[in-house]
PDB file of N, CA and C in Angstrom:
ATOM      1  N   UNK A   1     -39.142-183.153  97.494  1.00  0.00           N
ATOM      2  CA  UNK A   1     -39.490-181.946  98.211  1.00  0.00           C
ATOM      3  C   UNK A   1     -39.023-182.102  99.654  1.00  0.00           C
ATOM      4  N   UNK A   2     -38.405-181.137 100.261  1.00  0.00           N
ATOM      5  CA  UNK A   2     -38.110-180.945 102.064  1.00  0.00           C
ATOM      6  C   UNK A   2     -38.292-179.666 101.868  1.00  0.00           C
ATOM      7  N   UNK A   3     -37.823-179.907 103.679  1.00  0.00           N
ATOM      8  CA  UNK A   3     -38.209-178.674 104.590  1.00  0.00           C
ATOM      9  C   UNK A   3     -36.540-178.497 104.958  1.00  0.00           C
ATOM     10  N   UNK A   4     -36.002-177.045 104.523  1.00  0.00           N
ATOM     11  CA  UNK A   4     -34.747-176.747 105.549  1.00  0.00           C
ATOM     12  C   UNK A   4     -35.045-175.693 106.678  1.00  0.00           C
ATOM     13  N   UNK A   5     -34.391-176.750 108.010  1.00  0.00           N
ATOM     14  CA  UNK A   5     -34.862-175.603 109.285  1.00  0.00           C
ATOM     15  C   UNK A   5     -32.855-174.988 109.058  1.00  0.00           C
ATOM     16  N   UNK A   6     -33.320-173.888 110.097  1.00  0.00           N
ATOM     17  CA  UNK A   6     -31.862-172.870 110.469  1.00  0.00           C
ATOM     18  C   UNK A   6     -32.066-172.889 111.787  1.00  0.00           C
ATOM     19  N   UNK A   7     -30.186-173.052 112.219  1.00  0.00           N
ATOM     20  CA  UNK A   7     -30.169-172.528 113.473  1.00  0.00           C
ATOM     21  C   UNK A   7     -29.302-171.371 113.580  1.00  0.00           C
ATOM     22  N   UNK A   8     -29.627-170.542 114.827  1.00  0.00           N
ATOM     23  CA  UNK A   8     -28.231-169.827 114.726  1.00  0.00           C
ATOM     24  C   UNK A   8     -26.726-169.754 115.924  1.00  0.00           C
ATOM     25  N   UNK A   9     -25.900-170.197 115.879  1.00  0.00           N
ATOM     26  CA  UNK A   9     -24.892-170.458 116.437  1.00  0.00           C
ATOM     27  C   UNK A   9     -24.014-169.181 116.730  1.00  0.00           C
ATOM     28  N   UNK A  10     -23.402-169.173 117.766  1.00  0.00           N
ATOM     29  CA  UNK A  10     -22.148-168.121 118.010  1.00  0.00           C
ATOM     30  C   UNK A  10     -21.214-168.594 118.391  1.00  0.00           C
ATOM     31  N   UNK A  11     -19.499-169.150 117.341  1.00  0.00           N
ATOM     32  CA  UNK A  11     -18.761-169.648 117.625  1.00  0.00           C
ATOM     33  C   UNK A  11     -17.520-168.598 118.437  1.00  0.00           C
ATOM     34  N   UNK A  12     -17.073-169.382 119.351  1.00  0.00           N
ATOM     35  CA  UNK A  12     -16.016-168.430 119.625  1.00  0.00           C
ATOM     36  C   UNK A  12     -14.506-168.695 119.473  1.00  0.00           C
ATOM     37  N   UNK A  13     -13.262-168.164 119.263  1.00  0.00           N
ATOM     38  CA  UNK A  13     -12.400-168.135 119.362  1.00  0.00           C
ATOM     39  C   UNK A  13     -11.086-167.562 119.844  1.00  0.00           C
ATOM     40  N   UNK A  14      -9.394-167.618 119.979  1.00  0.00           N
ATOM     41  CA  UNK A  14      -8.839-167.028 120.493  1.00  0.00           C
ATOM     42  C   UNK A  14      -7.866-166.378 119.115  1.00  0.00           C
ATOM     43  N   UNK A  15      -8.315-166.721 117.885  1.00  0.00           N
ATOM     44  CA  UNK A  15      -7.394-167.060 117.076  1.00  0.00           C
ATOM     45  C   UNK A  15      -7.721-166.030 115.795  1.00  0.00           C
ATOM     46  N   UNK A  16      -9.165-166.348 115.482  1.00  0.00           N
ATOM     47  CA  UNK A  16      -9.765-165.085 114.097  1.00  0.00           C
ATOM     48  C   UNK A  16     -11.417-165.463 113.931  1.00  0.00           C
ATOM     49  N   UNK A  17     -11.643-164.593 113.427  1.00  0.00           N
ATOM     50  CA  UNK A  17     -13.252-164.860 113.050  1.00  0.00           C
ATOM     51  C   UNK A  17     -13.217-165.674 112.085  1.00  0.00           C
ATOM     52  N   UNK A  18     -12.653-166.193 111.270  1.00  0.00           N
ATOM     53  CA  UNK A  18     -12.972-167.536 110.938  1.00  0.00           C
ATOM     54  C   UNK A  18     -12.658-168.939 111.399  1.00  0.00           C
ATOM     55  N   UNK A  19     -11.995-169.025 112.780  1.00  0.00           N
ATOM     56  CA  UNK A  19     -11.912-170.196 113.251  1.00  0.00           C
ATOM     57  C   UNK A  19     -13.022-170.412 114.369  1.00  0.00           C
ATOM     58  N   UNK A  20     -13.468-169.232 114.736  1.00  0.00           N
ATOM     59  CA  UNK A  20     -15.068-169.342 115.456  1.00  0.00           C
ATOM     60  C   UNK A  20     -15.724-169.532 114.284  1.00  0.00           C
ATOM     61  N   UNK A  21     -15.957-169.523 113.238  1.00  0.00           N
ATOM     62  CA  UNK A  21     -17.158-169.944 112.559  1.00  0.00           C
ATOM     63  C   UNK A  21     -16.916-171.479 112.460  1.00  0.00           C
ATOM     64  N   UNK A  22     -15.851-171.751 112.221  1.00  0.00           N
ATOM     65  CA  UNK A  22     -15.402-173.321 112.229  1.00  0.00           C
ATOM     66  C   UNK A  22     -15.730-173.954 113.095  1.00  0.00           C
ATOM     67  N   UNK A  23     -15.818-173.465 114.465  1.00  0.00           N
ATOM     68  CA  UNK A  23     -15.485-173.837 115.940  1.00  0.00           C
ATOM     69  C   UNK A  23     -17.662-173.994 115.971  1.00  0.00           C
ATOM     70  N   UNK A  24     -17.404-173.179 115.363  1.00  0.00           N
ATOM     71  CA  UNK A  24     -19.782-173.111 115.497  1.00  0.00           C
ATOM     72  C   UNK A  24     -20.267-174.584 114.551  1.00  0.00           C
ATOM     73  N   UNK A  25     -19.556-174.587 113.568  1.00  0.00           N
ATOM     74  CA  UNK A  25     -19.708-175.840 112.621  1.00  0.00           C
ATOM     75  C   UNK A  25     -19.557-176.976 113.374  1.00  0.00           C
ATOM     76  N   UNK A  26     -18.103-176.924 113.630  1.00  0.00           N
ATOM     77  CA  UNK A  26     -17.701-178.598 114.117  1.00  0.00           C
ATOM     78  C   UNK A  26     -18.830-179.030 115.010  1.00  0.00           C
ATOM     79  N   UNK A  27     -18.826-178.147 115.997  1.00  0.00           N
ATOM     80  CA  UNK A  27     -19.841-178.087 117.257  1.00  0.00           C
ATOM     81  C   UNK A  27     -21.338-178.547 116.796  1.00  0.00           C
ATOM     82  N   UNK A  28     -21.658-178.000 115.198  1.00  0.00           N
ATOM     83  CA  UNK A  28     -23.286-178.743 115.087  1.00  0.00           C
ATOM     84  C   UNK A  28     -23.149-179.712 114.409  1.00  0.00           C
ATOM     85  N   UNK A  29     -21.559-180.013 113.306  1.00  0.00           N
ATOM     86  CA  UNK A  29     -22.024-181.244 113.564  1.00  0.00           C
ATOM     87  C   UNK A  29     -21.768-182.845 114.121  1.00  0.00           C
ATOM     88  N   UNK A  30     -22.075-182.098 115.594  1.00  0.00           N
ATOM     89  CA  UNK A  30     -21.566-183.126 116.554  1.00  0.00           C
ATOM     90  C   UNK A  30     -23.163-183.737 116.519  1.00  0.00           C
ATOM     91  N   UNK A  31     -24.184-183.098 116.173  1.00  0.00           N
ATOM     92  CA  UNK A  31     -25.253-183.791 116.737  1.00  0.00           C
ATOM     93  C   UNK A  31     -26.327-183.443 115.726  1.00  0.00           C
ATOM     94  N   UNK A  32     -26.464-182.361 114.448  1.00  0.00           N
ATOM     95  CA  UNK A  32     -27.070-182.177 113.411  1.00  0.00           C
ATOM     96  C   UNK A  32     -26.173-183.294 111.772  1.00  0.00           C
ATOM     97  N   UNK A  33     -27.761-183.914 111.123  1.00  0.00           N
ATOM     98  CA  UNK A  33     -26.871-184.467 109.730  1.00  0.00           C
ATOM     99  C   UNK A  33     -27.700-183.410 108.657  1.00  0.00           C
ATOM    100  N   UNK A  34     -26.560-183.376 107.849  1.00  0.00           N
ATOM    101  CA  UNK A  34     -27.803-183.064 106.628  1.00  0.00           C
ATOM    102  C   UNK A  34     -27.041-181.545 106.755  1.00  0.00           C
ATOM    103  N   UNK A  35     -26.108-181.025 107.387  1.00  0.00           N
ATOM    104  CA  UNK A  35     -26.155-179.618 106.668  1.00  0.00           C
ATOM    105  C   UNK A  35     -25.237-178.918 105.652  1.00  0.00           C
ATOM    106  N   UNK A  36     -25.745-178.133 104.918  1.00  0.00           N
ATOM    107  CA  UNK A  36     -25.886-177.864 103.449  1.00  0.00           C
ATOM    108  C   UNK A  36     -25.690-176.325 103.528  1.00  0.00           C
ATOM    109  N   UNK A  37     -25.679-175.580 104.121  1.00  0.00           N
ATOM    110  CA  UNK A  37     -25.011-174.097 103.889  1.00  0.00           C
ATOM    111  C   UNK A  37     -24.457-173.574 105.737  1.00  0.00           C
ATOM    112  N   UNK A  38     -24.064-172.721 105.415  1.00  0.00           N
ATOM    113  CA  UNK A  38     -23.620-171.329 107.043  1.00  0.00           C
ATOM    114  C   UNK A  38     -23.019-170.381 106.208  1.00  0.00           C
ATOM    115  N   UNK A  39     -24.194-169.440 106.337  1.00  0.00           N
ATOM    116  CA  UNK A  39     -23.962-167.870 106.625  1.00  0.00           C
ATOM    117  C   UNK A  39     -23.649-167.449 107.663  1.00  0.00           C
ATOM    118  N   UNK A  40     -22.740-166.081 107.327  1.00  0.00           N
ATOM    119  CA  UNK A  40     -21.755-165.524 108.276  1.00  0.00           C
ATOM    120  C   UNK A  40     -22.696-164.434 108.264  1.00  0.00           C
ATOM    121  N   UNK A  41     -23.931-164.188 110.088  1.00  0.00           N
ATOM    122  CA  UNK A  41     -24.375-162.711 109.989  1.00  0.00           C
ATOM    123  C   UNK A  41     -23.908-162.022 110.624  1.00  0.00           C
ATOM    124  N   UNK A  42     -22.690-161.988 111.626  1.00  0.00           N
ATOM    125  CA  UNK A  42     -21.717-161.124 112.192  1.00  0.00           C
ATOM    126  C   UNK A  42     -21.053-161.363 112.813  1.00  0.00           C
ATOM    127  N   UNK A  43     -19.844-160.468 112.977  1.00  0.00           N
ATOM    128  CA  UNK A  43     -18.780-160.669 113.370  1.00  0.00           C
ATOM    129  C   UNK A  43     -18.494-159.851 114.673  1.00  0.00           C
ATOM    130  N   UNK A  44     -18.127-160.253 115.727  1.00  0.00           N
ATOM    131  CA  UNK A  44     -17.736-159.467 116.676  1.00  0.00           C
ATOM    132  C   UNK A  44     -16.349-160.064 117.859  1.00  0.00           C
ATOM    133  N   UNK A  45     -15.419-158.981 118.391  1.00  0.00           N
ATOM    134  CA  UNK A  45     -15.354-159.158 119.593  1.00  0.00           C
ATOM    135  C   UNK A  45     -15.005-158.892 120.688  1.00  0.00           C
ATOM    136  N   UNK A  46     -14.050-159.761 121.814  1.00  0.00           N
ATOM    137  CA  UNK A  46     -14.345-159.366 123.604  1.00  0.00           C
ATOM    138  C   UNK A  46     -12.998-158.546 123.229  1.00  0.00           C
ATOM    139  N   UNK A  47     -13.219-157.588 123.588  1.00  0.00           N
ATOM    140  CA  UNK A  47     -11.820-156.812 123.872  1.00  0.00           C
ATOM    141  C   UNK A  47     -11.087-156.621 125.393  1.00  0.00           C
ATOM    142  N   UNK A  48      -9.915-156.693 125.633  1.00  0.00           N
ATOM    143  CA  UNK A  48      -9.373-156.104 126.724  1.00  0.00           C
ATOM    144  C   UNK A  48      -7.933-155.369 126.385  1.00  0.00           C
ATOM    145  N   UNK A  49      -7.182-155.211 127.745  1.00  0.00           N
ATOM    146  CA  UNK A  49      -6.505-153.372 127.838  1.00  0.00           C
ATOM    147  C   UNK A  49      -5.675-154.129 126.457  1.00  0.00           C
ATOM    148  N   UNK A  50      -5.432-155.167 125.953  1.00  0.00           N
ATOM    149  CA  UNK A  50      -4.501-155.554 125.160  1.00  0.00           C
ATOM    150  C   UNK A  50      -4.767-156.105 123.309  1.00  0.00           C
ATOM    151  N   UNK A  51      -5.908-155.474 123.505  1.00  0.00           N
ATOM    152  CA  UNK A  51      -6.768-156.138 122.138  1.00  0.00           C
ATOM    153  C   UNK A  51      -7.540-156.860 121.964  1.00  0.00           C
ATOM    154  N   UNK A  52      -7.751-157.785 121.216  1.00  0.00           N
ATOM    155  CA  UNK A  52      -8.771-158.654 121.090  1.00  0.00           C
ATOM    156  C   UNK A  52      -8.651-159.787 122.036  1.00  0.00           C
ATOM    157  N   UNK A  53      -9.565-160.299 122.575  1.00  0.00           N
ATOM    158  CA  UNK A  53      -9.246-161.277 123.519  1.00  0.00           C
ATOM    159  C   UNK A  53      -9.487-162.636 122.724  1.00  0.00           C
ATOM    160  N   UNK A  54     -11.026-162.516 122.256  1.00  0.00           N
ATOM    161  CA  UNK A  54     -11.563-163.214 121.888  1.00  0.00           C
ATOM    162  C   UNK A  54     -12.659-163.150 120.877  1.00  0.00           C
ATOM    163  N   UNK A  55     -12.555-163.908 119.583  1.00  0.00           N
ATOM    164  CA  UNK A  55     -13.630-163.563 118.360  1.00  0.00           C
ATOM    165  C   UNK A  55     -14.729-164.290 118.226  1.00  0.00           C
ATOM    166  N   UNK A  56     -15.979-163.578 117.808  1.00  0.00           N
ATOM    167  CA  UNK A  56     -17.119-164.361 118.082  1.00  0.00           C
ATOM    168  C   UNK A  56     -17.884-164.161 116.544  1.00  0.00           C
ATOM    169  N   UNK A  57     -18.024-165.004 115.835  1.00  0.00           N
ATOM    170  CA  UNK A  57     -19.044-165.105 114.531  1.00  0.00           C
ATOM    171  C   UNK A  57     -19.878-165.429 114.824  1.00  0.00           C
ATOM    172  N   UNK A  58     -20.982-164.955 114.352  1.00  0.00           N
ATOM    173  CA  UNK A  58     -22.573-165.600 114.340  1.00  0.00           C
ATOM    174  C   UNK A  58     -23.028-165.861 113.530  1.00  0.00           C
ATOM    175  N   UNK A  59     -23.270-167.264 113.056  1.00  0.00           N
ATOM    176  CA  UNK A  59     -23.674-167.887 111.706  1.00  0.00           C
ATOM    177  C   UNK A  59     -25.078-168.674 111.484  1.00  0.00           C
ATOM    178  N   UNK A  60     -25.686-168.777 111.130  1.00  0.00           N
ATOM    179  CA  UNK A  60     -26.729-169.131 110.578  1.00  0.00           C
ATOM    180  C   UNK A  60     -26.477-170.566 110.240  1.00  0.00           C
ATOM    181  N   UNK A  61     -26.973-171.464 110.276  1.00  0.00           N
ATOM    182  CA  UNK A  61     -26.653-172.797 109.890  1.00  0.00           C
ATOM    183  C   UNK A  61     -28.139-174.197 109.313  1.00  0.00           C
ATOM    184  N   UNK A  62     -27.944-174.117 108.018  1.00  0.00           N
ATOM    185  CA  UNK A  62     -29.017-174.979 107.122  1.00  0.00           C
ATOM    186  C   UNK A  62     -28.781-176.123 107.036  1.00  0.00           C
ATOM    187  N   UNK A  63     -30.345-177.193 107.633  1.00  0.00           N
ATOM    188  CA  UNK A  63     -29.823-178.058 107.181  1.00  0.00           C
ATOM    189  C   UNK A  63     -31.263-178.617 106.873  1.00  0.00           C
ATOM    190  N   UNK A  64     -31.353-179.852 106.218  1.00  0.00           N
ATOM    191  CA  UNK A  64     -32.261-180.025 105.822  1.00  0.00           C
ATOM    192  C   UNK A  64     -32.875-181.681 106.792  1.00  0.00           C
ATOM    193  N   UNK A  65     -34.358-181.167 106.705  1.00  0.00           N
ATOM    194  CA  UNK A  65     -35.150-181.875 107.632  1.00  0.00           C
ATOM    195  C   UNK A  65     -34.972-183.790 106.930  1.00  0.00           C
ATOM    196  N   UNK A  66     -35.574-184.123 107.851  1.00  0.00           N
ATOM    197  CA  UNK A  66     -35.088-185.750 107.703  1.00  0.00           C
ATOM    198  C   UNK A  66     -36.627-186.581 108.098  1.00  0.00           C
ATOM    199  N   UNK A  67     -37.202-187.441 107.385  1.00  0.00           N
ATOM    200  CA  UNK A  67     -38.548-188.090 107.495  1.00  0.00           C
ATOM    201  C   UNK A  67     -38.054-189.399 107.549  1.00  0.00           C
ATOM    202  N   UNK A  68     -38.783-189.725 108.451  1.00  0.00           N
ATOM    203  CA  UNK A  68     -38.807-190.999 109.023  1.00  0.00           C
ATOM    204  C   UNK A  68     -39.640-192.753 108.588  1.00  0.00           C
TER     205      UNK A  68
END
């Protein structure tokens, strides 16, 4: 039996909304073990006079608790 906590992350990028979700991953797990799913709950992004500047996913990220 465990406990899975969630966090939620907003990766960003210059490239597509799926390399900010990547970019949100790598980033947790620089310092989270144990995770086991990321949901994608939206997608957005920075626009300027020339299009997209920059893409931002917001993902949800599971991982499961750790006892000592």
């Amino acid at each position: 039996m465990g406990v899975i906590k969630t966090i939620d992350l907003v990766g960003t990028s210059s490239e597509s909304w799926e390399d900010a979700a990547r970019q949100a991953l790598a980033e947790a797990t620089k310092t989270i073990r144990g995770i086991e799913t990321l949901d994608v709950l939206e997608q957005t992004a920075r626009i300027g006079a020339d299009g997209i500047l920059e893409y931002h996913t917001h993902v949800r990220i599971h991982f499961r608790l750790e006892r000592s």
